[in-house]
PDB file of N, CA and C in Angstrom:
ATOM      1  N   UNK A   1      21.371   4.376  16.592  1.00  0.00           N
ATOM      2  CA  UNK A   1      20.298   4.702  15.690  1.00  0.00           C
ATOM      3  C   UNK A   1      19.821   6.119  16.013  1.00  0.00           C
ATOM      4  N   UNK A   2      19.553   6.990  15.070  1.00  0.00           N
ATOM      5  CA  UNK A   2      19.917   8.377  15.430  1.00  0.00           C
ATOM      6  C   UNK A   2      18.006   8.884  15.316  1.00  0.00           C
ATOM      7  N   UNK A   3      17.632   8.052  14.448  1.00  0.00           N
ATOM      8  CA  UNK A   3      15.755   8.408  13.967  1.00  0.00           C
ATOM      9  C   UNK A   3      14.861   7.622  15.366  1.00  0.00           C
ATOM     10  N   UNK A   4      15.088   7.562  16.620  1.00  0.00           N
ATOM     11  CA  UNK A   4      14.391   6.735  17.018  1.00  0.00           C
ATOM     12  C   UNK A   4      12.980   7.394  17.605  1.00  0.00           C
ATOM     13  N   UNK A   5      11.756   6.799  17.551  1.00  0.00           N
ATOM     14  CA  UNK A   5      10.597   7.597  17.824  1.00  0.00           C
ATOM     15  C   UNK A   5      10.160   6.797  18.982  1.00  0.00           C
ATOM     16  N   UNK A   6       8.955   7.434  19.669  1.00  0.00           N
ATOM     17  CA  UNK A   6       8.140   6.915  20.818  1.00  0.00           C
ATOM     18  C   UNK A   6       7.652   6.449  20.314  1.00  0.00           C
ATOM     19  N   UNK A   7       6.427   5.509  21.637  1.00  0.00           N
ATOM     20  CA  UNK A   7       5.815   4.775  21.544  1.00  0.00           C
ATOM     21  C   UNK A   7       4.194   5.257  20.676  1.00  0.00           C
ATOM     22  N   UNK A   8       4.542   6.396  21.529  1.00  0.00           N
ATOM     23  CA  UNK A   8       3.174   7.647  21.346  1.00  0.00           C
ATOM     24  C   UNK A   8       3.189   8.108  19.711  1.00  0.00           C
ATOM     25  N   UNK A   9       4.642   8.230  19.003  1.00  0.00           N
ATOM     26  CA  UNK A   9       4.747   8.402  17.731  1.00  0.00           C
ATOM     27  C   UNK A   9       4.518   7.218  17.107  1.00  0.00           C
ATOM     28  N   UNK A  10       4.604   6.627  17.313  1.00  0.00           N
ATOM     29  CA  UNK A  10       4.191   4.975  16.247  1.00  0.00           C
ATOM     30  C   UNK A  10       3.146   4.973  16.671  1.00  0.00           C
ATOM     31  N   UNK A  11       1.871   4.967  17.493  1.00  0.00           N
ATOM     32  CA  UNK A  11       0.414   4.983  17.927  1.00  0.00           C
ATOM     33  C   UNK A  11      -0.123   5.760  16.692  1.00  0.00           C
ATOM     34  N   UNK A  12       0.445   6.791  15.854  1.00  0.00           N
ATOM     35  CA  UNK A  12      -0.365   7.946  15.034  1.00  0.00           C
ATOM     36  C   UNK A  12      -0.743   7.139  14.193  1.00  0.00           C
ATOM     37  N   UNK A  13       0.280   6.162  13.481  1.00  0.00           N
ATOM     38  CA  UNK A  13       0.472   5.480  12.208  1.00  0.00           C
ATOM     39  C   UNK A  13      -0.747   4.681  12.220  1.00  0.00           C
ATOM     40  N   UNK A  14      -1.755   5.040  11.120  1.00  0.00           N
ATOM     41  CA  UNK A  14      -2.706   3.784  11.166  1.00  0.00           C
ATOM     42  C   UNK A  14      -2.340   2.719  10.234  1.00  0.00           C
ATOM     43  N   UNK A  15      -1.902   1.671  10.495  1.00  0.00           N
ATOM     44  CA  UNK A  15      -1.377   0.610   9.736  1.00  0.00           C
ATOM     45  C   UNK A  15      -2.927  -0.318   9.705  1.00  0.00           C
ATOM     46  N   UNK A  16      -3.694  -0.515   8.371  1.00  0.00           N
ATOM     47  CA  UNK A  16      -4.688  -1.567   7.876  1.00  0.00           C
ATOM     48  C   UNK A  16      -3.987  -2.713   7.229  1.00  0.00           C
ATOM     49  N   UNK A  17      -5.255  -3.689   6.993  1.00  0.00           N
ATOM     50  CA  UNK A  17      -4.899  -4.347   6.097  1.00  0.00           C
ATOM     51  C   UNK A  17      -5.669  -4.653   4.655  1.00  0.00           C
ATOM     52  N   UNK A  18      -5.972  -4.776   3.684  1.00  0.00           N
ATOM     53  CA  UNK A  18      -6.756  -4.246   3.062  1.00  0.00           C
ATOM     54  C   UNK A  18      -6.245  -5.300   1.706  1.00  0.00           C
ATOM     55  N   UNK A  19      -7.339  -5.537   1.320  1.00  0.00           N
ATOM     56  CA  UNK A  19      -6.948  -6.310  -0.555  1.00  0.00           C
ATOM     57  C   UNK A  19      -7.354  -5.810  -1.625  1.00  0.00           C
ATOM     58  N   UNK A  20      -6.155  -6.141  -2.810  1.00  0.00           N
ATOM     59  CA  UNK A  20      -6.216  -5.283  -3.383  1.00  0.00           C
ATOM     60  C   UNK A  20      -7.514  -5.877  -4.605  1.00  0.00           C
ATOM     61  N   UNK A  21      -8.120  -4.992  -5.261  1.00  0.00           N
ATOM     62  CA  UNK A  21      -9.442  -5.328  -6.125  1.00  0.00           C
ATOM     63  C   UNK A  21      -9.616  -4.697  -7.705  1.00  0.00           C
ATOM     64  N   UNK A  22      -8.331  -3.732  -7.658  1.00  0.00           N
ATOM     65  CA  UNK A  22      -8.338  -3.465  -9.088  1.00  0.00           C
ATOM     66  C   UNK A  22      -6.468  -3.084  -9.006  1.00  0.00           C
ATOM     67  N   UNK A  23      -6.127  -3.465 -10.203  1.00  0.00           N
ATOM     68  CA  UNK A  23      -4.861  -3.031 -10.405  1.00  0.00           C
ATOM     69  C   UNK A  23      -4.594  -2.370 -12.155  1.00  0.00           C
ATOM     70  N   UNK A  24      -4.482  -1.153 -12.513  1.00  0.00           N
ATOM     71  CA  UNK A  24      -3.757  -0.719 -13.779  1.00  0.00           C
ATOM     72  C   UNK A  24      -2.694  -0.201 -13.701  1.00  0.00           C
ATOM     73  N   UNK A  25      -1.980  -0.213 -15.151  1.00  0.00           N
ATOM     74  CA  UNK A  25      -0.690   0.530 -15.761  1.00  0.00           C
ATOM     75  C   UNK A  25      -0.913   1.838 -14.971  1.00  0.00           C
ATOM     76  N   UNK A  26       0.034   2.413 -15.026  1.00  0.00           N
ATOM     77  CA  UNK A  26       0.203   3.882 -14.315  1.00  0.00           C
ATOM     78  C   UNK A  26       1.796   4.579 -15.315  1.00  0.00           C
ATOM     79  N   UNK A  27       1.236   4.756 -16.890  1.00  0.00           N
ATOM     80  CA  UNK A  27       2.382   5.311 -17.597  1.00  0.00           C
ATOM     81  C   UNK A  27       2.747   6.174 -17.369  1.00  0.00           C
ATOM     82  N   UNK A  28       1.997   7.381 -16.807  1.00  0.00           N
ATOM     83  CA  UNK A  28       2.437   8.881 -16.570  1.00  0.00           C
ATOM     84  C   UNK A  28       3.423   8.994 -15.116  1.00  0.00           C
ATOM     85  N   UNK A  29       3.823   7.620 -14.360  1.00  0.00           N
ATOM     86  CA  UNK A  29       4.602   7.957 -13.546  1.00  0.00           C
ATOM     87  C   UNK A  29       5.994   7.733 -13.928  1.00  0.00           C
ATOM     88  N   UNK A  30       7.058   8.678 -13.013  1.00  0.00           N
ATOM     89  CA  UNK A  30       8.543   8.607 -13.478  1.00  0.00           C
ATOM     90  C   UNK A  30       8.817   7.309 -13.437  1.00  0.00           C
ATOM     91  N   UNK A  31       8.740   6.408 -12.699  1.00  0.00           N
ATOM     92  CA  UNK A  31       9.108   5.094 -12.507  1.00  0.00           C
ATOM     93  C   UNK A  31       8.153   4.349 -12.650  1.00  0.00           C
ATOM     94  N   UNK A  32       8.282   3.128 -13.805  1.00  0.00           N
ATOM     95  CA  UNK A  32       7.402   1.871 -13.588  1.00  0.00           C
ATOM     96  C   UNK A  32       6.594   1.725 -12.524  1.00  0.00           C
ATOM     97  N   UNK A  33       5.050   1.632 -12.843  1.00  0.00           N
ATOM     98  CA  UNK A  33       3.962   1.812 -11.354  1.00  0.00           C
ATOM     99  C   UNK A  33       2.913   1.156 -11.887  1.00  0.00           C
ATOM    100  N   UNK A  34       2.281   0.769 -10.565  1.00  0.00           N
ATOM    101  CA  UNK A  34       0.989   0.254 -10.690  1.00  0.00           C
ATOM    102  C   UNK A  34      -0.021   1.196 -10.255  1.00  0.00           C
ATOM    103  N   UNK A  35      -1.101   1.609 -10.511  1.00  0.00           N
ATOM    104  CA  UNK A  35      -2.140   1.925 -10.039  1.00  0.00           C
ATOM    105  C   UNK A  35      -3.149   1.010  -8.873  1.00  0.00           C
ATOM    106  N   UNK A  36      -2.997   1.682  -7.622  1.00  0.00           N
ATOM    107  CA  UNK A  36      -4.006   0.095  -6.922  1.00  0.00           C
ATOM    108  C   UNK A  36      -5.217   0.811  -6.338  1.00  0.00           C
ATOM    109  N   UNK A  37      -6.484   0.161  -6.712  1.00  0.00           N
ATOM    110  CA  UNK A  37      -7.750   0.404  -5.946  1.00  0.00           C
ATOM    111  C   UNK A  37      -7.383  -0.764  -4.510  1.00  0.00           C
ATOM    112  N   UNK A  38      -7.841  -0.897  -3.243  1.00  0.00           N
ATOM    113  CA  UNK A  38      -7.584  -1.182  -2.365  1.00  0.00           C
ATOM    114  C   UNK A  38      -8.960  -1.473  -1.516  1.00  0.00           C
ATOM    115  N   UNK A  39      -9.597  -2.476  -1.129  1.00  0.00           N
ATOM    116  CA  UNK A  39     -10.490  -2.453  -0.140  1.00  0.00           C
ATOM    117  C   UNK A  39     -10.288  -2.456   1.135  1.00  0.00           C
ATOM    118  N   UNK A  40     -10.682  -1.351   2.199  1.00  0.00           N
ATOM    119  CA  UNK A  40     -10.294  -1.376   3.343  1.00  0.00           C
ATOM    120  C   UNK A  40     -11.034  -1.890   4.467  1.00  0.00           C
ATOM    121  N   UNK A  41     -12.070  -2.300   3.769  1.00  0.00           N
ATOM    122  CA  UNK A  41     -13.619  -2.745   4.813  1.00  0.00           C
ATOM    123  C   UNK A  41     -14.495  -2.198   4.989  1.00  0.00           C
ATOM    124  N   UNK A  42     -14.648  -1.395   6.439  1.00  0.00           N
ATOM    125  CA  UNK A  42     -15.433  -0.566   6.773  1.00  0.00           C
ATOM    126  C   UNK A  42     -14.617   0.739   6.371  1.00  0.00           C
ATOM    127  N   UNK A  43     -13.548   1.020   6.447  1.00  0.00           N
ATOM    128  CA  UNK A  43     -12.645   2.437   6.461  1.00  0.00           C
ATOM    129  C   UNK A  43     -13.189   2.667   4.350  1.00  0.00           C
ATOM    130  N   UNK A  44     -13.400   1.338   3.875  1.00  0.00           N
ATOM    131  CA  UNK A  44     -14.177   2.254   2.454  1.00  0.00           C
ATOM    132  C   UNK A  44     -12.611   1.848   1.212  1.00  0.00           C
ATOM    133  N   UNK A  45     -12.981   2.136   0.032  1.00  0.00           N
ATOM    134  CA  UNK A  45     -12.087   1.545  -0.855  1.00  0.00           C
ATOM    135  C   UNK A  45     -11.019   3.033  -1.329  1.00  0.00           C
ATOM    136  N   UNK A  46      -9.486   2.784  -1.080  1.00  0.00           N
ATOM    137  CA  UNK A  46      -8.416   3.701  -1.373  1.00  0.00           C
ATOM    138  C   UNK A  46      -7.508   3.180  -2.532  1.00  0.00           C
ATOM    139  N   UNK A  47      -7.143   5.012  -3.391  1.00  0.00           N
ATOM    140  CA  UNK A  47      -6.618   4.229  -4.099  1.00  0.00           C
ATOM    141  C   UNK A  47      -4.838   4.561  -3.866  1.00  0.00           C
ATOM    142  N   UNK A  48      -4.145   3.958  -4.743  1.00  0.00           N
ATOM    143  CA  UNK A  48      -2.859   4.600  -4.072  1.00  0.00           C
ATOM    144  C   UNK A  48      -1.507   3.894  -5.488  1.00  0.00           C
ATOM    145  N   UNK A  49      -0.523   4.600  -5.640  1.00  0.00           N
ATOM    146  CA  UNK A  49       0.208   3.655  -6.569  1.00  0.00           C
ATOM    147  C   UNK A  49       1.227   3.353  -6.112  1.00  0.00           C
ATOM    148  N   UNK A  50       2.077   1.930  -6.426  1.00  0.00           N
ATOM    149  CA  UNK A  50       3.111   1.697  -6.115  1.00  0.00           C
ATOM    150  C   UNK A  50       4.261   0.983  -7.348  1.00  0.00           C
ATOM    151  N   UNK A  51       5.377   0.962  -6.921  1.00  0.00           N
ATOM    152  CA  UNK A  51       6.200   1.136  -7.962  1.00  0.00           C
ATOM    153  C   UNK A  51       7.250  -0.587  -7.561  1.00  0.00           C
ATOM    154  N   UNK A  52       5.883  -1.476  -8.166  1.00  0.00           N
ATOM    155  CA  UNK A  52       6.063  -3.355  -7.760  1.00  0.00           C
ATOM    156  C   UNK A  52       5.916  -3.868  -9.051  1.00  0.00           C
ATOM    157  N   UNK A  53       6.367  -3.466 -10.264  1.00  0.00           N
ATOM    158  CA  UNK A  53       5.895  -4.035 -11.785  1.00  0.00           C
ATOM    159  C   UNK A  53       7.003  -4.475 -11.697  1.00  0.00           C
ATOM    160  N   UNK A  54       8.430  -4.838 -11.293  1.00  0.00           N
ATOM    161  CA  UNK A  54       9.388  -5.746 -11.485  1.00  0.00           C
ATOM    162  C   UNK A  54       9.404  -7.068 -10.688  1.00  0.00           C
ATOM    163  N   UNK A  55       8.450  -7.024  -9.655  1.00  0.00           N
ATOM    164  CA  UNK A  55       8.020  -8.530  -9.158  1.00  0.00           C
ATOM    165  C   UNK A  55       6.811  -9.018  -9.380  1.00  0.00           C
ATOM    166  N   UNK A  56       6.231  -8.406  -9.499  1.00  0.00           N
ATOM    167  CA  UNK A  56       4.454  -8.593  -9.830  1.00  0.00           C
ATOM    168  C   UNK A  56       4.001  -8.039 -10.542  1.00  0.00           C
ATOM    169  N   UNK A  57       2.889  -8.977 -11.434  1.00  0.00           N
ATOM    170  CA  UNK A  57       2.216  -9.271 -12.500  1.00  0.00           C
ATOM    171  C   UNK A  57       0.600  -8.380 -12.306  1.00  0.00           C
ATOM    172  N   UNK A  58      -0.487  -8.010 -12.914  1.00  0.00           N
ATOM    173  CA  UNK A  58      -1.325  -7.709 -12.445  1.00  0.00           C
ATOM    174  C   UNK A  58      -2.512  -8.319 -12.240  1.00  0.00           C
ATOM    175  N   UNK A  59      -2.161  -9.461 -12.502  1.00  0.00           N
ATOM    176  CA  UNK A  59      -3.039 -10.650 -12.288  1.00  0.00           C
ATOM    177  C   UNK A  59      -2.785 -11.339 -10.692  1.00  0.00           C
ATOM    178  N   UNK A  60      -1.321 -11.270 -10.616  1.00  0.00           N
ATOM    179  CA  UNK A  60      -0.475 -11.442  -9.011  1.00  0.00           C
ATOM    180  C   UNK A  60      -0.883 -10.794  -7.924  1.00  0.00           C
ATOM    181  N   UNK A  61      -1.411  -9.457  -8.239  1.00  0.00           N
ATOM    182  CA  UNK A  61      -2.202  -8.743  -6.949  1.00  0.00           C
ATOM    183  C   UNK A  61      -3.316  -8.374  -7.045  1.00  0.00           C
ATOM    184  N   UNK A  62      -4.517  -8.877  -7.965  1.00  0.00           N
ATOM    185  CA  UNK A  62      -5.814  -8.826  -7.812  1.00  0.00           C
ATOM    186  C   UNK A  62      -5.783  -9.986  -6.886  1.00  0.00           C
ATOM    187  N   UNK A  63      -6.728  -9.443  -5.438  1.00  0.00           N
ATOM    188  CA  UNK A  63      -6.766 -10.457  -4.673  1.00  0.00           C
ATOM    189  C   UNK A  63      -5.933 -11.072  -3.455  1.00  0.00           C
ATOM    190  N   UNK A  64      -4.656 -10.172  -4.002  1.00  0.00           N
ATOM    191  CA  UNK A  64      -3.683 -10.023  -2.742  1.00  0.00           C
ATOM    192  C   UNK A  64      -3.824  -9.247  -1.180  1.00  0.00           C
ATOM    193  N   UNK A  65      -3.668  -9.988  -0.310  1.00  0.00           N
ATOM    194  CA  UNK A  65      -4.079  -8.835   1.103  1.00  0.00           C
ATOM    195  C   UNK A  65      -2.344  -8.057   1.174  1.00  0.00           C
ATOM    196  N   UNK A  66      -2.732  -6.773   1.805  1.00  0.00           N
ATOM    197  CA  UNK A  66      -1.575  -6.107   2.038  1.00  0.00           C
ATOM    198  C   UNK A  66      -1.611  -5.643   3.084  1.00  0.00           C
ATOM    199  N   UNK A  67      -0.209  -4.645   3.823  1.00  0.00           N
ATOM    200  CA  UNK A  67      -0.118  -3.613   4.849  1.00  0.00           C
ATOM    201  C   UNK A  67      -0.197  -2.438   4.044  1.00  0.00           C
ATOM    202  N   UNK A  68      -0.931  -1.168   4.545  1.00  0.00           N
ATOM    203  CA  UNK A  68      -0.679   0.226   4.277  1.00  0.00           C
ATOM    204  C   UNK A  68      -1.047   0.959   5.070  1.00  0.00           C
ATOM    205  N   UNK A  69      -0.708   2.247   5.242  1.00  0.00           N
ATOM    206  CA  UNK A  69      -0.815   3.250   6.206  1.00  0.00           C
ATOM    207  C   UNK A  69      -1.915   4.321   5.243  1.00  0.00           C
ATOM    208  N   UNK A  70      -2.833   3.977   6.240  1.00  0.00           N
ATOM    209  CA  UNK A  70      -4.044   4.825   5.854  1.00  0.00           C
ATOM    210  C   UNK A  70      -4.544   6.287   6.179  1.00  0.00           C
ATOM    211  N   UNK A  71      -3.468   6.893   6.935  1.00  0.00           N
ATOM    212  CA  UNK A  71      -4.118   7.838   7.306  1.00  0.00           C
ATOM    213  C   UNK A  71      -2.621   9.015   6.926  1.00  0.00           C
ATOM    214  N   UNK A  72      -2.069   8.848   5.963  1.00  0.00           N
ATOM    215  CA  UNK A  72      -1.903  10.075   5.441  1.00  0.00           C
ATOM    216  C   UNK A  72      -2.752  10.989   4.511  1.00  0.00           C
ATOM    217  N   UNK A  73      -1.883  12.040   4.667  1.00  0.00           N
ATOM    218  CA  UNK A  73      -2.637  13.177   3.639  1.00  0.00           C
ATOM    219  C   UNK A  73      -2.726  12.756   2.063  1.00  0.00           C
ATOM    220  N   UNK A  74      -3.477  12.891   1.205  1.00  0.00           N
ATOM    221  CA  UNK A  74      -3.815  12.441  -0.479  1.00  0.00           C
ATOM    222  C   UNK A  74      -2.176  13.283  -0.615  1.00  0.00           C
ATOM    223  N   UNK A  75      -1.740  12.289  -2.229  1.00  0.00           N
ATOM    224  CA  UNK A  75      -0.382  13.332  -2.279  1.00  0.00           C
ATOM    225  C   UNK A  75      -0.912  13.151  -3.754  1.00  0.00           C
ATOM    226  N   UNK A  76      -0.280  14.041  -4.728  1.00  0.00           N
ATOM    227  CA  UNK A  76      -0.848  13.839  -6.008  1.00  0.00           C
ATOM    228  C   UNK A  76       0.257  13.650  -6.940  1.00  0.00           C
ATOM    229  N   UNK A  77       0.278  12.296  -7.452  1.00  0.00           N
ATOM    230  CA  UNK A  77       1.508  11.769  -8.507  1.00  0.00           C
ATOM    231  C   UNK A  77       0.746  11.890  -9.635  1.00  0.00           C
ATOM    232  N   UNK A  78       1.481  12.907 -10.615  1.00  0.00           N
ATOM    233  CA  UNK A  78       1.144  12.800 -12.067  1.00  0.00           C
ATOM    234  C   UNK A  78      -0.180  13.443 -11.981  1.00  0.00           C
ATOM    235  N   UNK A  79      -1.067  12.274 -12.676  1.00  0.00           N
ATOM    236  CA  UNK A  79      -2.333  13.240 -12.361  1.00  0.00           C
ATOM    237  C   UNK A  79      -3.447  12.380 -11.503  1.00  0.00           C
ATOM    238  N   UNK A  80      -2.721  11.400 -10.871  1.00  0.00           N
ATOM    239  CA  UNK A  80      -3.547  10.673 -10.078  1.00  0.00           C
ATOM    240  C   UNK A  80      -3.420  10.760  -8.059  1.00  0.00           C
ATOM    241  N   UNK A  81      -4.275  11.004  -7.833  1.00  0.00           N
ATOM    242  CA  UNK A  81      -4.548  11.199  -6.248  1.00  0.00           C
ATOM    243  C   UNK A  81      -4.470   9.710  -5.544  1.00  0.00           C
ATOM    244  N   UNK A  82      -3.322   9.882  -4.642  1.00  0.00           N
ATOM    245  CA  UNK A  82      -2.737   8.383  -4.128  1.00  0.00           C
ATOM    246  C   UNK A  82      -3.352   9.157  -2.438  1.00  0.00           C
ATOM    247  N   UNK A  83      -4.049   7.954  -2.040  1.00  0.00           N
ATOM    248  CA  UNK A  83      -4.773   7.867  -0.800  1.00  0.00           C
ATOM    249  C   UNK A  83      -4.277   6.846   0.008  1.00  0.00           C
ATOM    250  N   UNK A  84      -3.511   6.188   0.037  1.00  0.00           N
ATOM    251  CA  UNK A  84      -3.162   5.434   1.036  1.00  0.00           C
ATOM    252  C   UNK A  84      -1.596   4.781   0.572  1.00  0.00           C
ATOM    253  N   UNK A  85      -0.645   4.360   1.666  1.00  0.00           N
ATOM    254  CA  UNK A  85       1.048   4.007   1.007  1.00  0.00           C
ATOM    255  C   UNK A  85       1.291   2.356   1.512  1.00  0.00           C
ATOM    256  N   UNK A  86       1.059   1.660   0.799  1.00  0.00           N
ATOM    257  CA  UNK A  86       1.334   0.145   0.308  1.00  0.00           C
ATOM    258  C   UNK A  86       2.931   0.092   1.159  1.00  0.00           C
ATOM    259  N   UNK A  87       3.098  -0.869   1.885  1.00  0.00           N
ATOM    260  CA  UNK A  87       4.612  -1.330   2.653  1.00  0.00           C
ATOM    261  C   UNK A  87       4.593  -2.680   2.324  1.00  0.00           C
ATOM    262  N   UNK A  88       6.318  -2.534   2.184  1.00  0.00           N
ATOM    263  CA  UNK A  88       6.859  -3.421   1.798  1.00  0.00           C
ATOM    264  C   UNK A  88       8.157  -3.150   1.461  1.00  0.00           C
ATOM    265  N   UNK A  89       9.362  -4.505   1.523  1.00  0.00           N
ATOM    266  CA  UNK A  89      10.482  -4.600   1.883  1.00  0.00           C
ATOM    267  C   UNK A  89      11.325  -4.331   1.056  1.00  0.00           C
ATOM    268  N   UNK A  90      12.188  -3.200   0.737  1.00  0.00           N
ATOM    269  CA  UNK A  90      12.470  -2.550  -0.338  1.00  0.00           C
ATOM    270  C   UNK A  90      14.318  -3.542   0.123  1.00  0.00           C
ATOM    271  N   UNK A  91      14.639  -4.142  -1.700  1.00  0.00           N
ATOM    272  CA  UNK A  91      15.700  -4.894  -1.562  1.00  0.00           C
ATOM    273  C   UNK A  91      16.380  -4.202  -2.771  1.00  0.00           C
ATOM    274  N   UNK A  92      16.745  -3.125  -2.737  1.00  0.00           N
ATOM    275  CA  UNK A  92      17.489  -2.063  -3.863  1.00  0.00           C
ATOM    276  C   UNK A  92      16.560  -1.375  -4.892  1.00  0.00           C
ATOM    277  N   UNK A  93      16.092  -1.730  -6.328  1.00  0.00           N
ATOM    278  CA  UNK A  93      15.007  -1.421  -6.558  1.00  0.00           C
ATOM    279  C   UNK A  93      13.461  -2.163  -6.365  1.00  0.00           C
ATOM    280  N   UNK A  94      13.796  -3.439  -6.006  1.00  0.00           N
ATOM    281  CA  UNK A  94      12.961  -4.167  -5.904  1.00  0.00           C
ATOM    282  C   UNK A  94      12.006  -4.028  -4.724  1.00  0.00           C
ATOM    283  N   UNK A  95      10.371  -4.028  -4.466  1.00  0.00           N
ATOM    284  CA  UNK A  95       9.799  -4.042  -3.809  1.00  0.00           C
ATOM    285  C   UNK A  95       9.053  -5.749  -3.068  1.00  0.00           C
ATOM    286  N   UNK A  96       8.917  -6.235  -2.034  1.00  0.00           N
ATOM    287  CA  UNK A  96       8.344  -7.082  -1.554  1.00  0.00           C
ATOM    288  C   UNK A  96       6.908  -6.634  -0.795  1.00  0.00           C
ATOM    289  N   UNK A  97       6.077  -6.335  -1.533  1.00  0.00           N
ATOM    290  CA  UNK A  97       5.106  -6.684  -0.131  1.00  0.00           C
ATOM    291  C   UNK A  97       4.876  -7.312   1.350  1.00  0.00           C
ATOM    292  N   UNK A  98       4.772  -6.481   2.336  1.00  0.00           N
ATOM    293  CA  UNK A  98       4.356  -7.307   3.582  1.00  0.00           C
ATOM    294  C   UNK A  98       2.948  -7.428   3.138  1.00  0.00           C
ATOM    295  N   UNK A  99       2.295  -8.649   3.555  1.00  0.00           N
ATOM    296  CA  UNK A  99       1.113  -9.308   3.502  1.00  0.00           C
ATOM    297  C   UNK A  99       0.548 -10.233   4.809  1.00  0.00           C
ATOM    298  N   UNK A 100      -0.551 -10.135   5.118  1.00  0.00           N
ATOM    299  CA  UNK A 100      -0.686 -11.203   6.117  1.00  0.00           C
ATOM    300  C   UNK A 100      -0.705 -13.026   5.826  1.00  0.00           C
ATOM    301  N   UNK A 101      -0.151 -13.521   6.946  1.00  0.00           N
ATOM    302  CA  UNK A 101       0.004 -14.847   6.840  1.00  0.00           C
ATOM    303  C   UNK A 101      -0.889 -15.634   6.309  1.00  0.00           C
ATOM    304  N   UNK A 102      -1.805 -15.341   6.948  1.00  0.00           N
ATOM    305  CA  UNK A 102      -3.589 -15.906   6.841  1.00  0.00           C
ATOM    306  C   UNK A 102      -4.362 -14.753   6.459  1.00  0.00           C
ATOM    307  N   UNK A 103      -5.629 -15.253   5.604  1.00  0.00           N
ATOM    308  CA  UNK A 103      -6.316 -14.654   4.630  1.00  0.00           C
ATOM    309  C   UNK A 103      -7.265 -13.599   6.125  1.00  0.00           C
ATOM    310  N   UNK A 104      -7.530 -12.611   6.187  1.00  0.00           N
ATOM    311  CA  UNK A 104      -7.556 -11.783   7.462  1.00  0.00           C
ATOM    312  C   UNK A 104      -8.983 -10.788   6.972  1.00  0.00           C
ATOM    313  N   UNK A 105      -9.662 -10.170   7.679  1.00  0.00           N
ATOM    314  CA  UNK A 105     -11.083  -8.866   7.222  1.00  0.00           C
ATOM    315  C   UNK A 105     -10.083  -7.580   6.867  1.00  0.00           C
ATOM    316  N   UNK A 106     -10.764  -7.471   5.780  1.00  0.00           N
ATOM    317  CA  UNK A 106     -10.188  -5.620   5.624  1.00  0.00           C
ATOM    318  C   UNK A 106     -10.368  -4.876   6.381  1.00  0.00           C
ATOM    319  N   UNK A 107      -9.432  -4.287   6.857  1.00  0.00           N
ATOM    320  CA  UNK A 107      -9.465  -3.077   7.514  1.00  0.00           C
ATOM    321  C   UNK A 107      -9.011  -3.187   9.084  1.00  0.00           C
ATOM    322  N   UNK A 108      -8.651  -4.441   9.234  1.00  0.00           N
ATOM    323  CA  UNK A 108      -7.946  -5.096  10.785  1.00  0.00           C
ATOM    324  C   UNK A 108      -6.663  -4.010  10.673  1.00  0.00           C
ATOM    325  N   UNK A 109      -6.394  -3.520  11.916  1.00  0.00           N
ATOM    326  CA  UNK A 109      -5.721  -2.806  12.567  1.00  0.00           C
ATOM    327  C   UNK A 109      -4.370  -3.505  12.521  1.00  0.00           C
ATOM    328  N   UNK A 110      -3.073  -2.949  12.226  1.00  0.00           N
ATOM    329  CA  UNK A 110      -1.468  -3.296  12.390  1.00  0.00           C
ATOM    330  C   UNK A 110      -1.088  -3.094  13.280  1.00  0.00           C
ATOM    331  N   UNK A 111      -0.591  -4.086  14.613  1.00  0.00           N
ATOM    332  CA  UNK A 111       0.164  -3.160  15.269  1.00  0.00           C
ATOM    333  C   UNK A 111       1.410  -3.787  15.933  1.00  0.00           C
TER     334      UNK A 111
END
């Protein structure tokens, strides 16, 4: 494995957990997307888009808990400012969400 990082490099990554509380269409992106508002707890509500409209419905993730990495830089898709990056198990185009097992507080730490 040729990418391998420290321990000290995976420490940067802030991995939350956070549910999601609003979900819209996102037409202006190149690829089929969702728009997600995100509650993080105390860390405050992010928004961010992801590209999961071939497994999920938007009724399917109002209410869903997720993993995302909260502490990158804003990147700007289209004309919307994505604040935080939604993970999950990419199976060709298809996306899976990682989610926690049990219903968990926003903003609990990944590690």
């Amino acid at each position: 494995m040729d990418n391998i990082i420290t321990f000290e490099d995976f420490t940067k990554v802030d991995l939350r957990i956070g549910t999601i509380i609003e979900v819209n269409d996102f037409p202006e992106a190149r690829n089929p997307a969702y728009q997600l508002t995100i509650d993080f707890g105390d860390l405050g509500i992010k928004k961010t888009s992801a590209q999961i409209t071939a497994l999920y419905t938007k009724e399917q993730l109002i209410e869903k808990q997720i993993v995302a990495v909260v502490n990158f830089p804003k990147k700007q898709i289209a004309k919307f400012m994505s604040e935080c990056l939604v993970l999950g198990a990419v199976d060709g185009k298809d996306v899976i969400l990682l989610n926690p097992e049990n219903k968990v507080k926003n903003g609990l730490t990944v590690s």
